[in-house]
Protein backbone atom coordinates (compact mmCIF):
# COMPACT_ATOMS: atom_id res chain seq x y z
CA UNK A 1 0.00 0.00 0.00
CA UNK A 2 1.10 3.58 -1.09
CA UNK A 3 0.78 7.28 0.18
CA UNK A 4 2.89 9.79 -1.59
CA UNK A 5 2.56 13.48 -0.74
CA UNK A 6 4.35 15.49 -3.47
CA UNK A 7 3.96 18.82 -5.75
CA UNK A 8 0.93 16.85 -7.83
CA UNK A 9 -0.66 16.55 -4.51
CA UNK A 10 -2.17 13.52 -2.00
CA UNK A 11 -2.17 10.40 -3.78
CA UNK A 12 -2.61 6.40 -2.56
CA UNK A 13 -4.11 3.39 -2.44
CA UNK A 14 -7.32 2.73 -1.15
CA UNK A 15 -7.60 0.52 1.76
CA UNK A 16 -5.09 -0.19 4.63
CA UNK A 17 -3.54 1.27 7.53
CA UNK A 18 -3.83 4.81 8.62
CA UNK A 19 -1.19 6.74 7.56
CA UNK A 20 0.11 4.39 4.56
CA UNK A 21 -2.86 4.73 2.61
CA UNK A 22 -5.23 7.04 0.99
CA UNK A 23 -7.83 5.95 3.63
CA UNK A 24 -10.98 8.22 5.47
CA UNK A 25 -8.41 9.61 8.15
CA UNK A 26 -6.04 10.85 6.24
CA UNK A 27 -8.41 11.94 3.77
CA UNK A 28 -9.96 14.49 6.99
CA UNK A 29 -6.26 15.02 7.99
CA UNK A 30 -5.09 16.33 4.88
CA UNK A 31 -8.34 18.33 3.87
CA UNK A 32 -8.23 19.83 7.32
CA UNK A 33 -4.58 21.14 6.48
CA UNK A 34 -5.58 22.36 3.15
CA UNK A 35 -8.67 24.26 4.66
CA UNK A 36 -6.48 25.56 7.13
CA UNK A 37 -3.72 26.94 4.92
CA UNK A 38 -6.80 28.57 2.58
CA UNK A 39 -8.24 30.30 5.51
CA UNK A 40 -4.53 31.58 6.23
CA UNK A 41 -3.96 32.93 2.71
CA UNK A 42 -6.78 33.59 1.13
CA UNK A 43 -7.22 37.92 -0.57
CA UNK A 44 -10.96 37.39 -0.14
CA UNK A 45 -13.49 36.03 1.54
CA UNK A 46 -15.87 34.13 -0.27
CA UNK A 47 -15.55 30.71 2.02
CA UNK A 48 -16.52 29.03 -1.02
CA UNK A 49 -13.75 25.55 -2.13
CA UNK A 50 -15.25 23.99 -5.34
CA UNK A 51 -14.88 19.77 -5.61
CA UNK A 52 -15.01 17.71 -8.52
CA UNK A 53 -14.26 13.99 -8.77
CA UNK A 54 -13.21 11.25 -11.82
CA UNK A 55 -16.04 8.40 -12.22
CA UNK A 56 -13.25 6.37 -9.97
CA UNK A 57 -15.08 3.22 -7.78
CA UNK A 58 -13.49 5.34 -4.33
CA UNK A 59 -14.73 8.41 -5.85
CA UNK A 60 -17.87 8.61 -3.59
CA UNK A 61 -16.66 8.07 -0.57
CA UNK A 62 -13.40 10.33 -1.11
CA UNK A 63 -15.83 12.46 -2.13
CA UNK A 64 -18.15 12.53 0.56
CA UNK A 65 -14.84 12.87 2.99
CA UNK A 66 -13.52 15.69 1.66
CA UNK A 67 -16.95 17.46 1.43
CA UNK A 68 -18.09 16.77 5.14
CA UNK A 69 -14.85 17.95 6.19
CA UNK A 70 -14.67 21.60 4.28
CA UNK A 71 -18.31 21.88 5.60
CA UNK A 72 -16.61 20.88 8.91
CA UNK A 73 -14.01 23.52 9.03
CA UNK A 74 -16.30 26.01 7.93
CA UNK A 75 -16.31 26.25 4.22
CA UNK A 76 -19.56 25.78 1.53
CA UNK A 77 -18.49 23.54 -0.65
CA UNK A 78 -19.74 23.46 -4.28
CA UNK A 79 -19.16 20.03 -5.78
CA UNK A 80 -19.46 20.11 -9.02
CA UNK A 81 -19.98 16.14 -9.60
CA UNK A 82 -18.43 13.99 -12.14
CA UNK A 83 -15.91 16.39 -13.82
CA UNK A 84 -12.84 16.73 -15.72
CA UNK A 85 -9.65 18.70 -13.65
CA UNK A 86 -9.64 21.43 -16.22
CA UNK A 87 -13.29 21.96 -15.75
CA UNK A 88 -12.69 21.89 -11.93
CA UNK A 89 -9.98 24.15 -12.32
CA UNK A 90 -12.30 26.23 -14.90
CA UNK A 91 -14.86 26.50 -11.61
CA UNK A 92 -12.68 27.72 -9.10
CA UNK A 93 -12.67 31.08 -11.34
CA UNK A 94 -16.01 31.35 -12.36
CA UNK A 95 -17.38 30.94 -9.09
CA UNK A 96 -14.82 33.11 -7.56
CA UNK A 97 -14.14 30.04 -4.67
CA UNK A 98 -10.74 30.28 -2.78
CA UNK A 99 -9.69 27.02 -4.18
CA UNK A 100 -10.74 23.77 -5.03
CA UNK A 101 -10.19 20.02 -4.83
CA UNK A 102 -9.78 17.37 -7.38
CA UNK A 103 -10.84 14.23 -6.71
CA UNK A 104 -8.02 11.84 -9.42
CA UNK A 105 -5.52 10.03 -9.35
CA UNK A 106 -5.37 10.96 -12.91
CA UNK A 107 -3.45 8.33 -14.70
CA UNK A 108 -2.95 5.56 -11.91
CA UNK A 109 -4.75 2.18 -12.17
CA UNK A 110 -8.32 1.84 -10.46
CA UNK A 111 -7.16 1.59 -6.99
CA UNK A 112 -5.48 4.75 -6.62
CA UNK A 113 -7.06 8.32 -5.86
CA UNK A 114 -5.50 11.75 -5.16
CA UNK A 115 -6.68 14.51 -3.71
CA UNK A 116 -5.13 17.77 -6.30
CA UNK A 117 -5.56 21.39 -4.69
CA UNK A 118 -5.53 24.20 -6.66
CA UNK A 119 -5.81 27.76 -5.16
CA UNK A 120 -8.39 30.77 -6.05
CA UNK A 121 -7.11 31.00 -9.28
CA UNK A 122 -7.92 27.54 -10.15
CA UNK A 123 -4.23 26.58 -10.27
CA UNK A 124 -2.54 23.95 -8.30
CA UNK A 125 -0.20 25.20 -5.67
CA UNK A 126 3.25 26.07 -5.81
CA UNK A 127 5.97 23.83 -4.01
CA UNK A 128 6.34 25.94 -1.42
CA UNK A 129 2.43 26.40 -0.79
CA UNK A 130 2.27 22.37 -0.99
CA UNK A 131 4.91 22.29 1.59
CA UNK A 132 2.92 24.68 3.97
CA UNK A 133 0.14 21.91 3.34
CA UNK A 134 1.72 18.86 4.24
CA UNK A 135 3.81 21.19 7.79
CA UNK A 136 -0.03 21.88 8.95
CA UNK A 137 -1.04 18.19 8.26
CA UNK A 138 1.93 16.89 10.57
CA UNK A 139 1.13 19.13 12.96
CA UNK A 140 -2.31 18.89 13.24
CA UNK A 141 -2.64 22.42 13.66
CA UNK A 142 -6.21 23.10 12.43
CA UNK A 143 -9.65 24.50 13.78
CA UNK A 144 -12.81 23.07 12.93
CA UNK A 145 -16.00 25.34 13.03
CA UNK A 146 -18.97 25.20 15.60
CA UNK A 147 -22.51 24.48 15.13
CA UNK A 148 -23.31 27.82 13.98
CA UNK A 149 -20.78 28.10 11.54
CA UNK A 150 -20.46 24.86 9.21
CA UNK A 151 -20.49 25.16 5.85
CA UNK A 152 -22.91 24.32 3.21
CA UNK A 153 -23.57 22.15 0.96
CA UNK A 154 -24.06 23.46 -2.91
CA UNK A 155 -24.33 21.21 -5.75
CA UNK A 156 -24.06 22.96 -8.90
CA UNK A 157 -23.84 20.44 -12.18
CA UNK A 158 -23.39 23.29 -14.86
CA UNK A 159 -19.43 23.61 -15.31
CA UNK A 160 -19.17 20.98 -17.79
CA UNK A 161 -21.64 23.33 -20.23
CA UNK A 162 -19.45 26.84 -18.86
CA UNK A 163 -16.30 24.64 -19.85
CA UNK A 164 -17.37 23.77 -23.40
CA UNK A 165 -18.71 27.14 -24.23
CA UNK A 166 -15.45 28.57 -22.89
CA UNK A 167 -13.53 26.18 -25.12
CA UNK A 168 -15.81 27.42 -28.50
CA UNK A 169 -15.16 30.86 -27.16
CA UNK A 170 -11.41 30.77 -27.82
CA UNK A 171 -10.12 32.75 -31.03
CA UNK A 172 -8.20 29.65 -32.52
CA UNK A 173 -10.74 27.07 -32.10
CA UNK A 174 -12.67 27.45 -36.06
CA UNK A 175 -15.55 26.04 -35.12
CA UNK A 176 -17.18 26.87 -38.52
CA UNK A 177 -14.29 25.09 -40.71
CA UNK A 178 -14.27 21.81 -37.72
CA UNK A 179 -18.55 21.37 -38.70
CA UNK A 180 -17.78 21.93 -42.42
CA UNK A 181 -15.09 19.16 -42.25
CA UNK A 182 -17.75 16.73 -40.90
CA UNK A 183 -15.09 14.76 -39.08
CA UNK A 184 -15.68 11.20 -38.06
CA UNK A 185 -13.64 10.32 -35.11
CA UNK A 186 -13.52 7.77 -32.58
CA UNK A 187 -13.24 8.10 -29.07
CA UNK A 188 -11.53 6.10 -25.75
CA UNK A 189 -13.22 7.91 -22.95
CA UNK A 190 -11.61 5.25 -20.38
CA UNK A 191 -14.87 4.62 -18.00
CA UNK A 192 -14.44 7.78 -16.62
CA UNK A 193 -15.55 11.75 -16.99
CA UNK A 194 -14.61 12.08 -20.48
CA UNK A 195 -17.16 9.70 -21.39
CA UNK A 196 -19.40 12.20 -19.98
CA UNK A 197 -17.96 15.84 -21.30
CA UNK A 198 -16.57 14.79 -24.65
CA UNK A 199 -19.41 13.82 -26.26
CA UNK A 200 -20.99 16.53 -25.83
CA UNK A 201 -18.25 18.85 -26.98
CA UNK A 202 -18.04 16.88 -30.37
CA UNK A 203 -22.26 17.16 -30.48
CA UNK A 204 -21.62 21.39 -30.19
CA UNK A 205 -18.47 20.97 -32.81
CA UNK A 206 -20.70 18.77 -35.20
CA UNK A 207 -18.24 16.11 -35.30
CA UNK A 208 -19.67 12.13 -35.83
CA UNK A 209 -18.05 9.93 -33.54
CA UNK A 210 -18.32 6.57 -31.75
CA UNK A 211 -17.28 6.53 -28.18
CA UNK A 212 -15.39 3.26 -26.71
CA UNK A 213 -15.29 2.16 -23.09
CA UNK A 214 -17.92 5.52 -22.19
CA UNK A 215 -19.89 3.71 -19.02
CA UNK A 216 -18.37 6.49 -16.48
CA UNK A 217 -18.11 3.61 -13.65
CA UNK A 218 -14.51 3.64 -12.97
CA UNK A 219 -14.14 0.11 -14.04
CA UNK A 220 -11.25 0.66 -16.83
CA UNK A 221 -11.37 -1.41 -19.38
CA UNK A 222 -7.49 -1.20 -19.65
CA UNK A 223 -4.59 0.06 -18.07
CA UNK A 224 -6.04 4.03 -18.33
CA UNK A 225 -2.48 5.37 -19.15
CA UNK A 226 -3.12 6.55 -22.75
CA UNK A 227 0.09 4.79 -23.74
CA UNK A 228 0.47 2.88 -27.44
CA UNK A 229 0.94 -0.15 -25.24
CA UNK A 230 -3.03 0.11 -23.44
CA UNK A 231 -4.74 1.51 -26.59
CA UNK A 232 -4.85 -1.60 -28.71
CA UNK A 233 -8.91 -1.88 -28.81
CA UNK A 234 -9.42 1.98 -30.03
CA UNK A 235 -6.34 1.30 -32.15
CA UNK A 236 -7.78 -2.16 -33.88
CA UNK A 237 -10.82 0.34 -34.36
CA UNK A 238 -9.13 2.57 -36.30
CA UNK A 239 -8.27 0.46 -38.63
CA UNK A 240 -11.48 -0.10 -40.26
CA UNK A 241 -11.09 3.07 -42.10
CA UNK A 242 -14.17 4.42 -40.98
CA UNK A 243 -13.02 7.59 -38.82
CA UNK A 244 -10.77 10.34 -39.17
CA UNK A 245 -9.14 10.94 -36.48
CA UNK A 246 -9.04 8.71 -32.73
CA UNK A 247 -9.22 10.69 -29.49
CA UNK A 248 -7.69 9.08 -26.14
CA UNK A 249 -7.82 10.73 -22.97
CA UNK A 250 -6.87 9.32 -19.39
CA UNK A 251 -9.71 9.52 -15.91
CA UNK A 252 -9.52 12.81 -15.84
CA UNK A 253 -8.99 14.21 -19.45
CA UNK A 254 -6.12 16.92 -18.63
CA UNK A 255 -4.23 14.33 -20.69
CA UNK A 256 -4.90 13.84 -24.64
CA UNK A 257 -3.53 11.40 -27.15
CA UNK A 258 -4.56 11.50 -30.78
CA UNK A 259 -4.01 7.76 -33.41
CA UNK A 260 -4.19 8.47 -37.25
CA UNK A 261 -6.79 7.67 -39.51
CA UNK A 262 -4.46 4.20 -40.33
CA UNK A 263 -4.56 3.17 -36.95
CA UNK A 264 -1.32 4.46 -35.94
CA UNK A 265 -0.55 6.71 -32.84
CA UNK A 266 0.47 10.15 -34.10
CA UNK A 267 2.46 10.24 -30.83
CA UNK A 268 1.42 11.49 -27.23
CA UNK A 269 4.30 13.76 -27.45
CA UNK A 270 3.36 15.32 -30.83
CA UNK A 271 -0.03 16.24 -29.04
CA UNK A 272 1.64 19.79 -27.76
CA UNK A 273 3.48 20.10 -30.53
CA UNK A 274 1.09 20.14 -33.19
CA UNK A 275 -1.61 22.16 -31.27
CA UNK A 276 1.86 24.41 -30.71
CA UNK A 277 2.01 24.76 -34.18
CA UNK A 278 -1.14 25.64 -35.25
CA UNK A 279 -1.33 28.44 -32.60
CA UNK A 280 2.42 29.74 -33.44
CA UNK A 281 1.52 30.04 -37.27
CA UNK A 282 -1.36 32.17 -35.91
CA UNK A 283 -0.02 33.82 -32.74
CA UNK A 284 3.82 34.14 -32.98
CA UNK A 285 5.25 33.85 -29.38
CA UNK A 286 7.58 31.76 -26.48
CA UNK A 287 6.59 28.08 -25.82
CA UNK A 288 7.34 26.23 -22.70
CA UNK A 289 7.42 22.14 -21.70
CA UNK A 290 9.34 20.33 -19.17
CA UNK A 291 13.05 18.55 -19.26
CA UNK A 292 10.97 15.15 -20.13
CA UNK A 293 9.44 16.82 -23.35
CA UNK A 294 10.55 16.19 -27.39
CA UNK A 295 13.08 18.55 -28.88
CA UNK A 296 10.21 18.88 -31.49
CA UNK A 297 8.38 21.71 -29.94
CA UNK A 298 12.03 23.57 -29.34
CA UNK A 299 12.30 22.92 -33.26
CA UNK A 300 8.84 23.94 -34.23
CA UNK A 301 9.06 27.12 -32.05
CA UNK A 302 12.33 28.28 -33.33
CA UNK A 303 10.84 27.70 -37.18
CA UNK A 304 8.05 29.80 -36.58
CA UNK A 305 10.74 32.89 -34.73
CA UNK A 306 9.85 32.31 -30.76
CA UNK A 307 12.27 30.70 -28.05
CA UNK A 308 11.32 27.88 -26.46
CA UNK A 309 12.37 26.98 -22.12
CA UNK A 310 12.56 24.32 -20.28
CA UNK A 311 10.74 23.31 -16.88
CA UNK A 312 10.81 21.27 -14.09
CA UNK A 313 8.46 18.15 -14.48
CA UNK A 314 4.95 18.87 -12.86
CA UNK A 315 2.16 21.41 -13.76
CA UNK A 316 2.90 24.17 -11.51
CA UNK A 317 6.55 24.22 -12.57
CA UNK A 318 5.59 24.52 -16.13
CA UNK A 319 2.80 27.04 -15.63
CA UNK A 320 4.92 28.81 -13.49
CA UNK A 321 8.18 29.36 -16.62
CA UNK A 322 4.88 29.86 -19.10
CA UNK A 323 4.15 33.01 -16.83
CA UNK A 324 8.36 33.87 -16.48
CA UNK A 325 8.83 33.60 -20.58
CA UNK A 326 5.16 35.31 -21.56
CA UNK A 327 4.49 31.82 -23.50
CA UNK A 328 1.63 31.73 -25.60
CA UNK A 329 1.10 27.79 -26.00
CA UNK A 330 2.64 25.20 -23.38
CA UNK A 331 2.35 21.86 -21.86
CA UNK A 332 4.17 18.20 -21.19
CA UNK A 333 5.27 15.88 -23.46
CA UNK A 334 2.16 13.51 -22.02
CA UNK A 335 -0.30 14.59 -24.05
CA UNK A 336 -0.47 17.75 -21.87
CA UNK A 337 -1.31 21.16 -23.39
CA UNK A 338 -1.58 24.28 -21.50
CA UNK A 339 -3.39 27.30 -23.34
CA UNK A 340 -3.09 30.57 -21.33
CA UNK A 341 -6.29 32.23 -23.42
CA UNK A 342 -7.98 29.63 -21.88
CA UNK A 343 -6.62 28.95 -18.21
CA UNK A 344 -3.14 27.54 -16.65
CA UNK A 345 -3.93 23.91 -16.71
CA UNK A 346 -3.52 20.95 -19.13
CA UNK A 347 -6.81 20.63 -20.95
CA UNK A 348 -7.64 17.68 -23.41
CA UNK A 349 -10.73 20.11 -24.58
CA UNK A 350 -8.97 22.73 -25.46
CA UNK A 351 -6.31 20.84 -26.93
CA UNK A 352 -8.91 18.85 -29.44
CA UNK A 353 -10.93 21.69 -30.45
CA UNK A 354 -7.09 23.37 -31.57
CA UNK A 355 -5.91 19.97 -33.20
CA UNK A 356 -9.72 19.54 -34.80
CA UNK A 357 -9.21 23.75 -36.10
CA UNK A 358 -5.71 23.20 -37.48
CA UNK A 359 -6.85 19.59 -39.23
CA UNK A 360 -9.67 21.53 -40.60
CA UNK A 361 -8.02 24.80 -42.39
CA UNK A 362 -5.00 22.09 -43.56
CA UNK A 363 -7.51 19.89 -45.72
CA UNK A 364 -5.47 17.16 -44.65
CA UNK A 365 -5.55 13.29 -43.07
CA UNK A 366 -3.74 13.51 -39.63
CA UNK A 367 -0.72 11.12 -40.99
CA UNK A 368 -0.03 13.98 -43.24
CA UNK A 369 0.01 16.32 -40.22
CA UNK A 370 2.13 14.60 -38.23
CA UNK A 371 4.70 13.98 -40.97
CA UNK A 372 5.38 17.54 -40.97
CA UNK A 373 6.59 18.06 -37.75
CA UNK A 374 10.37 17.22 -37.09
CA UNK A 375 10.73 13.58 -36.36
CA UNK A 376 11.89 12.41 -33.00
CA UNK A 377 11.77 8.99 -31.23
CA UNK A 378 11.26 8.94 -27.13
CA UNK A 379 11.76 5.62 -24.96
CA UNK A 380 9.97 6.25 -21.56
CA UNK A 381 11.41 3.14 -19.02
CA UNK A 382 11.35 3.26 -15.19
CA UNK A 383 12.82 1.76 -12.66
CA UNK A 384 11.10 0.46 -9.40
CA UNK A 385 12.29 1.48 -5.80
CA UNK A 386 12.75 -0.40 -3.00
CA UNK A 387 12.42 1.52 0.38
CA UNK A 388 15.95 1.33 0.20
CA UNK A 389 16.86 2.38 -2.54
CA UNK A 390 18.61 6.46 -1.99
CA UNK A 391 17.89 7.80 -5.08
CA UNK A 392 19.56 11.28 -4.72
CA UNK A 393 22.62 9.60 -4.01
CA UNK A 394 22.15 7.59 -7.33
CA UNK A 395 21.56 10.65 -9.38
CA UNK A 396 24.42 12.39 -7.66
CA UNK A 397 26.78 9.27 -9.43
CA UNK A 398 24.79 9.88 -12.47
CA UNK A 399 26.06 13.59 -12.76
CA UNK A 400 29.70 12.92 -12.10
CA UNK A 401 29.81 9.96 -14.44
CA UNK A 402 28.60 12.58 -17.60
CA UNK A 403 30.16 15.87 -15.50
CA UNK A 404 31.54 16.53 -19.39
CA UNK A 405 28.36 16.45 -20.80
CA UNK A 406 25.52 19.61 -21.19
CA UNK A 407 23.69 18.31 -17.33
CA UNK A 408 20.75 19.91 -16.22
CA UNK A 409 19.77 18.93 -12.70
CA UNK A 410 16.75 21.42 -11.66
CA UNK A 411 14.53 18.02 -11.88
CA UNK A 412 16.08 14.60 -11.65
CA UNK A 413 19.46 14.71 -14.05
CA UNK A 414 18.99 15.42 -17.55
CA UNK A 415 22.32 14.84 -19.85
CA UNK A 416 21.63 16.50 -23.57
CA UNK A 417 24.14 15.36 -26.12
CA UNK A 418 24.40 16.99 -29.51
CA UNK A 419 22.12 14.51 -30.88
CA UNK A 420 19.70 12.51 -28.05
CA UNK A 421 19.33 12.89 -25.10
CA UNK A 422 18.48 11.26 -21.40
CA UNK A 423 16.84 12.49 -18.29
CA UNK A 424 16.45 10.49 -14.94
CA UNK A 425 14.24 11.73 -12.33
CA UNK A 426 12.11 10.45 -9.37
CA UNK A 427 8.12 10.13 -9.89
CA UNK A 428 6.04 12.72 -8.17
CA UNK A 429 3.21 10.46 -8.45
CA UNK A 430 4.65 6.65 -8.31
CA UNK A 431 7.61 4.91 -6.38
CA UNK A 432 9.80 4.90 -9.28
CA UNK A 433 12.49 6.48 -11.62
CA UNK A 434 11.23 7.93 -14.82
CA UNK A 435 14.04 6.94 -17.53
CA UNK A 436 12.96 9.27 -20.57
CA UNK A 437 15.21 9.04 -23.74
CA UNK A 438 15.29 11.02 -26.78
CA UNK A 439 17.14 10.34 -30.13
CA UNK A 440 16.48 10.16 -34.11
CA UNK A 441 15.24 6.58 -34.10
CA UNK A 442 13.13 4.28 -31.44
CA UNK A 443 16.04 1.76 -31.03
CA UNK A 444 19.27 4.63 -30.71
CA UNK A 445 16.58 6.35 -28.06
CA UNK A 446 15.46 3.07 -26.22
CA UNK A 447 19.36 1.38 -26.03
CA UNK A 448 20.22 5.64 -24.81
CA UNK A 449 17.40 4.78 -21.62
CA UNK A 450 18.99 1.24 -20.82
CA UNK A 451 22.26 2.02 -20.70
CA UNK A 452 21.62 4.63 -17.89
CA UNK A 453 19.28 2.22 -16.46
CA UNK A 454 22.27 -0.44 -16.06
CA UNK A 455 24.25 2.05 -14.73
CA UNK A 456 21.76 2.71 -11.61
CA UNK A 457 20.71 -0.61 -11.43
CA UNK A 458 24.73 -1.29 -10.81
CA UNK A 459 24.98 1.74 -7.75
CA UNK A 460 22.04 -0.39 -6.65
């Protein structure tokens, strides 16, 4: 059993002891802490922290936790039901709350779930703010309200609409070329929200489509990483020739993978870069994505006269460069993209309606898309921990082994050669080591990842 408290938030297991789990108590401890540090910093007062959950099988009791225990310390809570985190994030702003919860463990299997807190700009919190979280959970130092001050309960199911019509709102998204196109697309909503929201964004775009696996039970029909390795039913679907374009997303659809009309994956790292494209050729400007992203999007920004930075893996840290370089598209090399004319948080809505404008004005078949963006092969390994295992110490060896090499070590340690390169760096979200390669071909990438992996694997 697993509880890891990191930058992406509270995340575990269900079921098991107190205090190694994600488990009622320290479900109330840590939403206590959060409430607490709120109250502390919030500019106004509108006692007001917005939840929304994944379709997850824990989701309604984690739910009812967290809500009972805002009410608890004081706050009305709107929960805004089954939703997607960019529509919870999306909610926090439009209601004007002080922050919000989000009930995911995003792309973990079915028996994880995370608690992800965002402040009152519907943003998650810094590192330091995270920190001043988790201080107030170990300490216990937290208030809860009397009888004649608990919180209410609102529910208010009407974000997913706001969220859609914010989406056709943006200047980009062509929604008059995407109908004329009459699209046929397929769709893997993963048992979870996006079988819910995505539907009917593609019913307000006018795109046909088939949805796969769209019971919103939390029972996934595969492992709900939208990897090429967990996406051979939507894949074998493809194939038939009868759709244009196939849409994956994972529980919580901040993440967004696209597969060509062939039945090939166009590549979840191409996601950001091809959206990044489309809005460069119309909005010239800075791009940001973290140390684990494709050179492609450097490559594409550069083409099109911008400069392109680098971030720490996780959200907030890209968010937080976006702001630094004025970027006008950004994201992670998952399938993440970030658009800033929407909000400052990975959006799978926004970043379909972009890819569906871009396909549109282009005339083209997505294969044809993708093989005009520069080509780049990534091998993503890990390696498992053992509560043993001192991993700064191992990435420590790492950097003196290639101390003659271009090392970047603001996340992990990332070593760039002129041609490839590889970046090591503990999980914020599992109990691993992300191994994340980069070179001109699969195998020169894959045999790049290995070869550092032996070399940890040896320190071991």
């Amino acid at each position: 059993m697993t509880l890891i408290k990191s930058i992406s938030g509270i995340r575990g297991t269900i079921g098991g002891m107190a205090g190694d789990t994600l488990n009622p108590l320290d479900i109330v401890k840590f939403t206590s802490a959060y409430a607490t540090f709120i109250r502390k910093s919030a500019k106004a007062d509108s006692n007001k922290i917005v939840v929304g959950r994944d379709a997850r099988i824990s989701g309604e009791m984690v739910r009812s936790v967290v809500c009972g225990t805002l009410m608890g310390m004081g706050y009305d809570v709107i929960d805004i039901g089954l939703a997607t985190t960019p529509t919870t994030e999306l909610a926090v702003r439009m209601s004007g709350a002080e922050g919000g919860i989000i009930i995911t463990a995003s792309h973990n299997p079915r028996h994880w779930n995370a608690l992800k807190l965002l402040n009152a700009e519907g943003e998650f919190l810094t590192k330091d703010d995270g920190n001043e979280v988790l201080a107030i959970a170990d300490t216990e130092d937290f208030s809860f309200a009397d009888v004649d001050h608990l919180g209410k309960y609102i529910k208010d199911d009407a974000f997913n609409a706001r969220h859609i019509e914010d989406v056709l709102n943006l200047r980009l998204v062509d929604t008059e070329a995407i109908a004329k196109a009459k699209f046929r697309v397929c769709v893997d909503a993963i048992n979870s929200v996006g079988g819910v929201i995505l539907p009917q964004l593609l019913d307000r775009l006018g795109v046909e489509y088939k949805i796969l696996n769209g019971e919103p039970n939390g029972d996934f029909a595969h492992n709900p990483e939208p990897l090429e390795k967990n996406l051979s039913g939507i894949m074998e679907e493809m194939r038939s020739g009868k759709y244009d374009l196939g849409i994956v997303v994972d529980p919580d659809v901040d993440r967004l993978a696209f597969i060509c009309e062939d039945g090939k994956m166009f590549g979840e790292e191409y996601t950001l870069v091809s959206v990044a494209d489309y809005v460069l050729s119309h909005t010239p400007g800075n791009t940001v994505s973290n140390l684990s992203s494709t050179r492609a999007l450097r490559d594409v920004t550069e083409r099109h006269g911008g400069n392109y930075c680098a971030a720490a893996v996780g959200e907030v840290n890209v968010t937080t460069k976006m702001k630094e370089a004025g970027a006008v598209i950004g994201g992670e090399g998952n399938g993440g993209v970030i658009y800033p004319e929407s909000h400052y948080g990975r959006d799978a809505l926004v970043g379909i309606a972009l890819f569906l404008s871009s396909l549109a004005q282009k005339g083209c078949k997505v294969s044809e898309l993708r093989a005009q963006l520069p080509e780049y092969s990534i091998a993503k390994n890990r390696i498992d921990l053992t509560p043993s295992t001192d991993v700064d110490a191992i990435l420590e060896k790492v950097k003196e082994m290639y101390k003659d090499e271009q090392v970047n070590d603001i996340d992990g340690v990332k070593i760039d050669f002129p041609d490839k390169w590889v970046h090591l760096r503990k999980s914020n979200t599992e109990p691993i080591i992300r191994v994340y390669s980069e070179a001109a071909t699969m195998e020169e990438a894959d045999l790049l990842g290995k070869t550092l992996m032996k070399v940890v694997y040896d320190m071991q």
